[in-house]
Protein backbone atom coordinates (compact mmCIF):
# COMPACT_ATOMS: atom_id res chain seq x y z
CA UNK A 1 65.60 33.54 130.82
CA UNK A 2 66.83 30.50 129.68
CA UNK A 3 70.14 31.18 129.47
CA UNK A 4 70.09 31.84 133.51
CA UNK A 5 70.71 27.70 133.24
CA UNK A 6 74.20 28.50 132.70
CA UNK A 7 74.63 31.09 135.28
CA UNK A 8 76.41 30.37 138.31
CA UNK A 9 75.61 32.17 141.52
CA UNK A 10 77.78 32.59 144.64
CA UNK A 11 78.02 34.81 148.11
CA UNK A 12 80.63 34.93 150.10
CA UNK A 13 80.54 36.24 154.08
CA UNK A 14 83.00 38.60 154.57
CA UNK A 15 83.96 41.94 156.61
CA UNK A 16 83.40 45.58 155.05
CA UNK A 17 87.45 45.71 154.91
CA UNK A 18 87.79 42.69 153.60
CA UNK A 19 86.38 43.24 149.99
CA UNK A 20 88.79 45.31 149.56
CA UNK A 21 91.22 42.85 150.18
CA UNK A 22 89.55 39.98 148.32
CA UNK A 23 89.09 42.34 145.30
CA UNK A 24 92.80 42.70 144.80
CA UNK A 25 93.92 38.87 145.57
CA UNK A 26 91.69 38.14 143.06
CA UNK A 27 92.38 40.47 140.14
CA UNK A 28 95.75 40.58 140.89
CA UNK A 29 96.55 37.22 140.73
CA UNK A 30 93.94 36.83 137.77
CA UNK A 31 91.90 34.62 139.11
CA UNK A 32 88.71 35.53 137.43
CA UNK A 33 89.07 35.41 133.83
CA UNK A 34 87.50 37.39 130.77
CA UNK A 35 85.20 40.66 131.56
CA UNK A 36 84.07 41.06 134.64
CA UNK A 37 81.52 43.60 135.72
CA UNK A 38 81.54 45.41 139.60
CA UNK A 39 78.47 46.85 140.82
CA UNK A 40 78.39 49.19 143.79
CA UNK A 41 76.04 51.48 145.24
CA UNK A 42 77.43 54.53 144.81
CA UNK A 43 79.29 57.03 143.59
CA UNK A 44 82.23 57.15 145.99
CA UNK A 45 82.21 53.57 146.71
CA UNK A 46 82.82 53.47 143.00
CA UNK A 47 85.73 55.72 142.85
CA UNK A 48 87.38 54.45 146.21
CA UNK A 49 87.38 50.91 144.75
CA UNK A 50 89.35 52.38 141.43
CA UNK A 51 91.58 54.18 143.45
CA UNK A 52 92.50 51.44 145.84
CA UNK A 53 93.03 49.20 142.80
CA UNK A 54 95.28 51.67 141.04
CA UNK A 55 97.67 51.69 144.01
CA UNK A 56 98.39 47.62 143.34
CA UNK A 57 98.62 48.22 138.92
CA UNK A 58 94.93 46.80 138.66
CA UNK A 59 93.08 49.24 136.27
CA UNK A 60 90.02 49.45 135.84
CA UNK A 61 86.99 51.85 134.41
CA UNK A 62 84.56 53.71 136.05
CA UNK A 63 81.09 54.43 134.88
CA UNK A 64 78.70 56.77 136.65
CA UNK A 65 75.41 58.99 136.97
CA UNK A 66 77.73 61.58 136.72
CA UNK A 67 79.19 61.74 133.40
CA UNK A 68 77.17 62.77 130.29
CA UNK A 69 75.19 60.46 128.42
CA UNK A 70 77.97 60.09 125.34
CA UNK A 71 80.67 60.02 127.88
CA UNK A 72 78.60 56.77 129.11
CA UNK A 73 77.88 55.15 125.90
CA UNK A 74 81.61 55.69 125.09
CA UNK A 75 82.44 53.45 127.83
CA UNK A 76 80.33 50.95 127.62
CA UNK A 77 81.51 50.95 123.95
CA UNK A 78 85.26 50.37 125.07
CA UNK A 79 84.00 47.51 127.68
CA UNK A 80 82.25 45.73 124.89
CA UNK A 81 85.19 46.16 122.33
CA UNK A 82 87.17 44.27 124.97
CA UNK A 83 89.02 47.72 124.87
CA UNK A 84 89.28 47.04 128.87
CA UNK A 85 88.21 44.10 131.53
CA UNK A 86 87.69 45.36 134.55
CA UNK A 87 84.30 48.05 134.97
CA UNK A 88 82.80 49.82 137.93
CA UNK A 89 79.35 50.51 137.92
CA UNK A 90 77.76 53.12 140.66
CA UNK A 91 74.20 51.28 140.74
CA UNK A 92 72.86 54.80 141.88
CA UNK A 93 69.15 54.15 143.09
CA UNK A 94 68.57 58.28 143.40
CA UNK A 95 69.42 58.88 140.03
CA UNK A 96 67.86 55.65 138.40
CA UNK A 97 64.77 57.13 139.85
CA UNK A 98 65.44 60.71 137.83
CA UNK A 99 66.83 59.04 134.79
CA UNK A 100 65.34 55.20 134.37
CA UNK A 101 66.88 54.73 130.75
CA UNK A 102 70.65 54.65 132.70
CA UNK A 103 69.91 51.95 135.31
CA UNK A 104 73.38 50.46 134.90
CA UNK A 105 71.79 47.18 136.15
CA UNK A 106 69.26 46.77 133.71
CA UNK A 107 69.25 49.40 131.31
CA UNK A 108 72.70 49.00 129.04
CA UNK A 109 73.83 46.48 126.92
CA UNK A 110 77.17 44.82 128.24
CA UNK A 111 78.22 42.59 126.01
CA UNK A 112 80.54 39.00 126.80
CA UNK A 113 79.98 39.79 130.40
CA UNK A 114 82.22 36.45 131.94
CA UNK A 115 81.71 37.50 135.77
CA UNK A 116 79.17 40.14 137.72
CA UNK A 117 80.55 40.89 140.65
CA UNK A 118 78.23 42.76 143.59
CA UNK A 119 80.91 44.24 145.47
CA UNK A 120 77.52 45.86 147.42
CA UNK A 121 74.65 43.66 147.42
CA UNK A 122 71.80 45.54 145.82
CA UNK A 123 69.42 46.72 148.04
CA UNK A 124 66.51 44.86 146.31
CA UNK A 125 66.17 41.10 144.94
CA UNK A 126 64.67 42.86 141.98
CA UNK A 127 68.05 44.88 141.56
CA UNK A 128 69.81 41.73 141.91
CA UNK A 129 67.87 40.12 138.84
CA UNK A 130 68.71 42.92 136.57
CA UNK A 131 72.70 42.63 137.95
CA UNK A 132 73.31 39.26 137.18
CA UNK A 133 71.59 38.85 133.88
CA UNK A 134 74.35 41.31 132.68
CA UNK A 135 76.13 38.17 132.38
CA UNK A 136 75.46 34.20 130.96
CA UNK A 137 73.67 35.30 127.54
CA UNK A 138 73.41 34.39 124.62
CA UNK A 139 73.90 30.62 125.15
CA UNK A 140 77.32 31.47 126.97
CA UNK A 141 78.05 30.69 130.84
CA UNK A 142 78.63 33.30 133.64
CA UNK A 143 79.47 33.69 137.15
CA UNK A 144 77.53 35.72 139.82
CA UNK A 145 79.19 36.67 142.87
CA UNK A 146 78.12 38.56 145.49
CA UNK A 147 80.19 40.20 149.02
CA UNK A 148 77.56 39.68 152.00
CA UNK A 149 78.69 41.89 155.27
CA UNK A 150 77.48 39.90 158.13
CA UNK A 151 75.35 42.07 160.40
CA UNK A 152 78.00 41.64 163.33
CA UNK A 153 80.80 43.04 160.98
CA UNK A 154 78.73 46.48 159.85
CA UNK A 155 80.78 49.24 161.02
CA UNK A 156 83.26 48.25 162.31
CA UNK A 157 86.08 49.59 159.91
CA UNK A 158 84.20 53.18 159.06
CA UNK A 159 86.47 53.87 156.28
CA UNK A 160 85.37 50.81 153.84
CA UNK A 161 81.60 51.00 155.45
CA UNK A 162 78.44 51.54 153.35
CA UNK A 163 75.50 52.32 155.04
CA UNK A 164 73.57 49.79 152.25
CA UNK A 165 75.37 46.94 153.96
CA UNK A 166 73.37 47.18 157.10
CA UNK A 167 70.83 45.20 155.63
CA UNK A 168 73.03 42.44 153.91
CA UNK A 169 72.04 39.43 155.28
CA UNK A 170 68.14 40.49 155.08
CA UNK A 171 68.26 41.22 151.52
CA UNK A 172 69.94 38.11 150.72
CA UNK A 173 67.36 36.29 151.96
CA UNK A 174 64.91 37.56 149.79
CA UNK A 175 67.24 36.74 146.50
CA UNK A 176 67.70 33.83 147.57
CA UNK A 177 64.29 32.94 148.09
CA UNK A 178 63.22 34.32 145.21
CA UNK A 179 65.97 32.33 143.19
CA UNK A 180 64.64 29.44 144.66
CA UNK A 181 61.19 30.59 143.17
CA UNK A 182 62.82 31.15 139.72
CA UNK A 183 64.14 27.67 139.70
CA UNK A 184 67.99 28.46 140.77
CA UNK A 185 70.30 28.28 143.38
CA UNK A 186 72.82 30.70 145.22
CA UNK A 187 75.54 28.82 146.96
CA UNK A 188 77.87 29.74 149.60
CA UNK A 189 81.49 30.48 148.35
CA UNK A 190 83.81 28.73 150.87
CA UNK A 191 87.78 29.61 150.70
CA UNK A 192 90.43 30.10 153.21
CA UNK A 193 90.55 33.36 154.42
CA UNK A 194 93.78 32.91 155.76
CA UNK A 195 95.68 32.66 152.61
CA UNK A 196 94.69 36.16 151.85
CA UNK A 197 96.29 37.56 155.35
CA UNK A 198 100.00 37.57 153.77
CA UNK A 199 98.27 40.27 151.69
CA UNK A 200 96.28 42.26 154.30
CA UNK A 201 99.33 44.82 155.62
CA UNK A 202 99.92 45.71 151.50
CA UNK A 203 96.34 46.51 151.31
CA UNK A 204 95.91 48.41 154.55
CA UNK A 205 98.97 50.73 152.79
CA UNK A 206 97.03 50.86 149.85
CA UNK A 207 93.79 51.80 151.29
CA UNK A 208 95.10 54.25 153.77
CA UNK A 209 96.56 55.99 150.81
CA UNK A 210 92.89 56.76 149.48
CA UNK A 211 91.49 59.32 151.44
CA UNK A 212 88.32 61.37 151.13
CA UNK A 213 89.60 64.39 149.71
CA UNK A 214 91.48 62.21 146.78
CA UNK A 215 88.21 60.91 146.02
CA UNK A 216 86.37 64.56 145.68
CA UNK A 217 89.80 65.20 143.71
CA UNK A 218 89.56 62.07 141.11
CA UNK A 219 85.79 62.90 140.56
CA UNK A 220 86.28 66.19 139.70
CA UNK A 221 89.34 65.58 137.31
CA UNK A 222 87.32 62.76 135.58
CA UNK A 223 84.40 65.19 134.76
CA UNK A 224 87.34 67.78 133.09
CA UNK A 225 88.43 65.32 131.22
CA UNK A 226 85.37 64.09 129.55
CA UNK A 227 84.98 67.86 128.59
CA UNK A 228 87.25 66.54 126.03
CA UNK A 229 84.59 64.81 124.38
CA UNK A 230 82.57 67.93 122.91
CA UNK A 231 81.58 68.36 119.56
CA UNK A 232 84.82 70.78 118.85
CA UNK A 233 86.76 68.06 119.57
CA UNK A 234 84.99 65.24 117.82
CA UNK A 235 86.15 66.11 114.19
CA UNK A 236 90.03 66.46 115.85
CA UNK A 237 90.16 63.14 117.27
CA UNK A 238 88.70 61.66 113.83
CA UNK A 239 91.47 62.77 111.89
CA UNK A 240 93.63 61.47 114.42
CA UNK A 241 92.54 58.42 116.01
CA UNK A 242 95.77 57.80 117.68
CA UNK A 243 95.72 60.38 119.85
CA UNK A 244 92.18 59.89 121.07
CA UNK A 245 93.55 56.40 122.21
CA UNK A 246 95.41 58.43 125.06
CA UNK A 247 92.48 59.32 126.39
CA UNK A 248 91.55 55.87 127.34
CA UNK A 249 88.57 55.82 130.35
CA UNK A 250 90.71 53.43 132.26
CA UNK A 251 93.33 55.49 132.87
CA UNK A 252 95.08 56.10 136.21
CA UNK A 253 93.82 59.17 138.65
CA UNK A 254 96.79 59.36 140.98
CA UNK A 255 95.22 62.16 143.22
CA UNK A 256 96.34 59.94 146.17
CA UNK A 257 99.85 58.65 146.54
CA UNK A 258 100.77 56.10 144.65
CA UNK A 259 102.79 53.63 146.55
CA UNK A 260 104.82 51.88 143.81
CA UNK A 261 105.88 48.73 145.67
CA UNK A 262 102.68 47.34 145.83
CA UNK A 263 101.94 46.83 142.41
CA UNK A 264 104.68 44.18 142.74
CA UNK A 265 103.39 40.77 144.15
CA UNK A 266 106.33 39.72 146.28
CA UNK A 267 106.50 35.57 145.58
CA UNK A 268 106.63 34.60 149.45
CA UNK A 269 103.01 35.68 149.08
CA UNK A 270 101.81 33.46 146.57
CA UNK A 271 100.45 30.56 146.81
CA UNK A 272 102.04 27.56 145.98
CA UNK A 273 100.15 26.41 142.78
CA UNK A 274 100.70 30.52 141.72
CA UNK A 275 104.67 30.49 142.43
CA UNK A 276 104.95 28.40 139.28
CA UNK A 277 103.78 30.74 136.90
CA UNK A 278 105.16 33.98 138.62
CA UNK A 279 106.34 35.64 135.72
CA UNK A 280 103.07 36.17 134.33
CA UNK A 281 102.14 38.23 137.39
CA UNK A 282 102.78 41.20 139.24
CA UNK A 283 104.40 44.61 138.33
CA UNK A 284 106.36 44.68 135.03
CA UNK A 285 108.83 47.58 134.29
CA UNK A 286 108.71 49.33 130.92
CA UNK A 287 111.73 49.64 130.04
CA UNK A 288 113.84 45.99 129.52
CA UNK A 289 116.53 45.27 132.23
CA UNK A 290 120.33 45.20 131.03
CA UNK A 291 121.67 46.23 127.71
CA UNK A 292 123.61 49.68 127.25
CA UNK A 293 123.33 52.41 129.90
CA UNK A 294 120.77 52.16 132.61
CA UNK A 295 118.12 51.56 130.30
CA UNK A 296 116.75 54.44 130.22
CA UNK A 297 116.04 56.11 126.43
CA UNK A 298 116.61 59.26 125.09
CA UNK A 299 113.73 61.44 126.70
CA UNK A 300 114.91 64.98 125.52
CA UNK A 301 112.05 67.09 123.80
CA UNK A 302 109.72 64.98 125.78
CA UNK A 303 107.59 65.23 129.05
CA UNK A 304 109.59 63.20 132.29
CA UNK A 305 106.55 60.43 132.09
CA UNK A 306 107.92 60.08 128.49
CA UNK A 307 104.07 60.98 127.16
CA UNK A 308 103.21 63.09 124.82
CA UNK A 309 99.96 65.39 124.79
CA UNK A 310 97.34 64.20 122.90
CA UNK A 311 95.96 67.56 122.44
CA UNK A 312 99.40 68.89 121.55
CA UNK A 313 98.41 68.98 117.99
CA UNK A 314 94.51 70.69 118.57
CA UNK A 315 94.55 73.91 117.27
């Protein structure tokens, strides 16, 4: 594809842990901007990554093998309306096999892609073709980046470990050599690792925090709520549009504990060049600071979270 000329392809060497960690330095402080797309290789790796986000304030969507085939096209719909940023993709080779027309990697159209990330490498350099051509169409440029475990750092944090990751450093061999093939290049991302360890105790709190029963727990409260979508509701949420915007796919879980400090980026943590623009980062309250009272409103005949139901109305 021609437009691959303007893609730009990276991998970065780090620890299973340590995506975790990278992932929220860089989308909390913002540092890749426009859409970006995550792929992992499955399910719970999917869900684990949401949930670990949510605990810092970094939303994000999740689509998977799971969820019926409208429930799908409804959020890639969102992702391309720009309705949300930040989407999770469970590359699920089992069920690709069963159902080849979902193939997140190569079968749906995502559209103004800016960044692919491969939080897992795919397991095949074929895979890897159909992941990062999600991105850099249409004449437009795009960044590829991929999370390589060394084989010396597989399992040794079990929590964070994917048993895909064992062959890291094989499989990117192949991509790359088969890159080279295709006329491109993959180049090593280099970076400081140590800036990032101001933030490593906040996001051993936050991953602690997501444990493997809240994941069973978020997966099975995501599938009741796209129950929402059947055709008895369809003609409801059409007369009132508003209310179907509550139902947003990138909407918080919570079945784990959500620590509220960390969605607050303390400044002694930032770096230097990020200090100056601080107020555009980090957690911001809801409700303004100062004026009359304690800034709270008038929540009576509402819910505590001061929401309303948006089925309230569904009769």
């Amino acid at each position: 594809n021609k437009d691959k000329s303007k893609l730009a392809q990276y991998y970065i060497n780090v620890s299973e842990f340590d995506k975790f960690l990278l992932c929220y330095v860089i989308f909390k402080l913002n540092l890749i901007k426009g859409k970006t797309l995550i792929f992992v290789n499955n399910i719970d790796r999917g869900y684990r990554l949401k949930l670990v986000l949510e605990q810092f304030g970094i939303r994000s969507c999740i689509l998977n093998s799971e969820l019926p085939a409208n429930s799908r096209q409804h959020i890639v719909d969102e992702f391309n309306k720009n309705v949300y940023n930040l989407l999770i993709a469970t590359d699920d080779t089992e069920y690709i096999k069963e159902e080849d027309e979902y193939g997140v990697s190569r079968g749906v159209d995502f559209q103004n892609v800016s960044c692919v990330l491969n939080f897992d490498l795919p397991t095949t350099a074929k895979s890897y073709v159909h992941r990062v051509g999600r991105t850099a169409r249409s004449g437009k440029s795009g960044t590829a980046i991929s999370f390589v475990v060394p084989t010396k750092e597989f399992g040794k944090h079990k929590p964070s470990s994917c048993v895909t990751c064992k062959k890291d450093e094989k499989i990117l061999k192949r991509i790359v050599k088969q890159q080279v093939k295709l006329g491109f290049e993959i180049k090593p991302y280099s970076f400081d690792i140590n800036q990032m360890e101001g933030f490593r105790y906040r996001m051993e709190d936050g991953f602690r925090a997501v444990t493997q029963v809240a994941i069973r727990e978020a997966r099975v409260k995501e599938l009741k709520q796209e129950l929402l979508t059947s055709d008895k509701l369809k003609r409801h949420f059409e007369e009132n549009p508003q209310e179907l915007q509550k139902l947003r796919h990138d909407k918080e879980l919570h079945p784990s504990r959500v620590q509220q400090h960390l969605k607050r980026v303390p400044d002694y943590l930032l770096p230097e060049a990020a200090r100056k623009n601080v107020k555009k980062i980090g957690f911001v309250p809801f409700h303004k600071q100062g004026g009359r009272g304690n800034g709270k409103k008038n929540m009576r005949g509402k819910k505590k979270n001061g929401k309303t139901d948006a089925l309230k109305n569904f009769k």
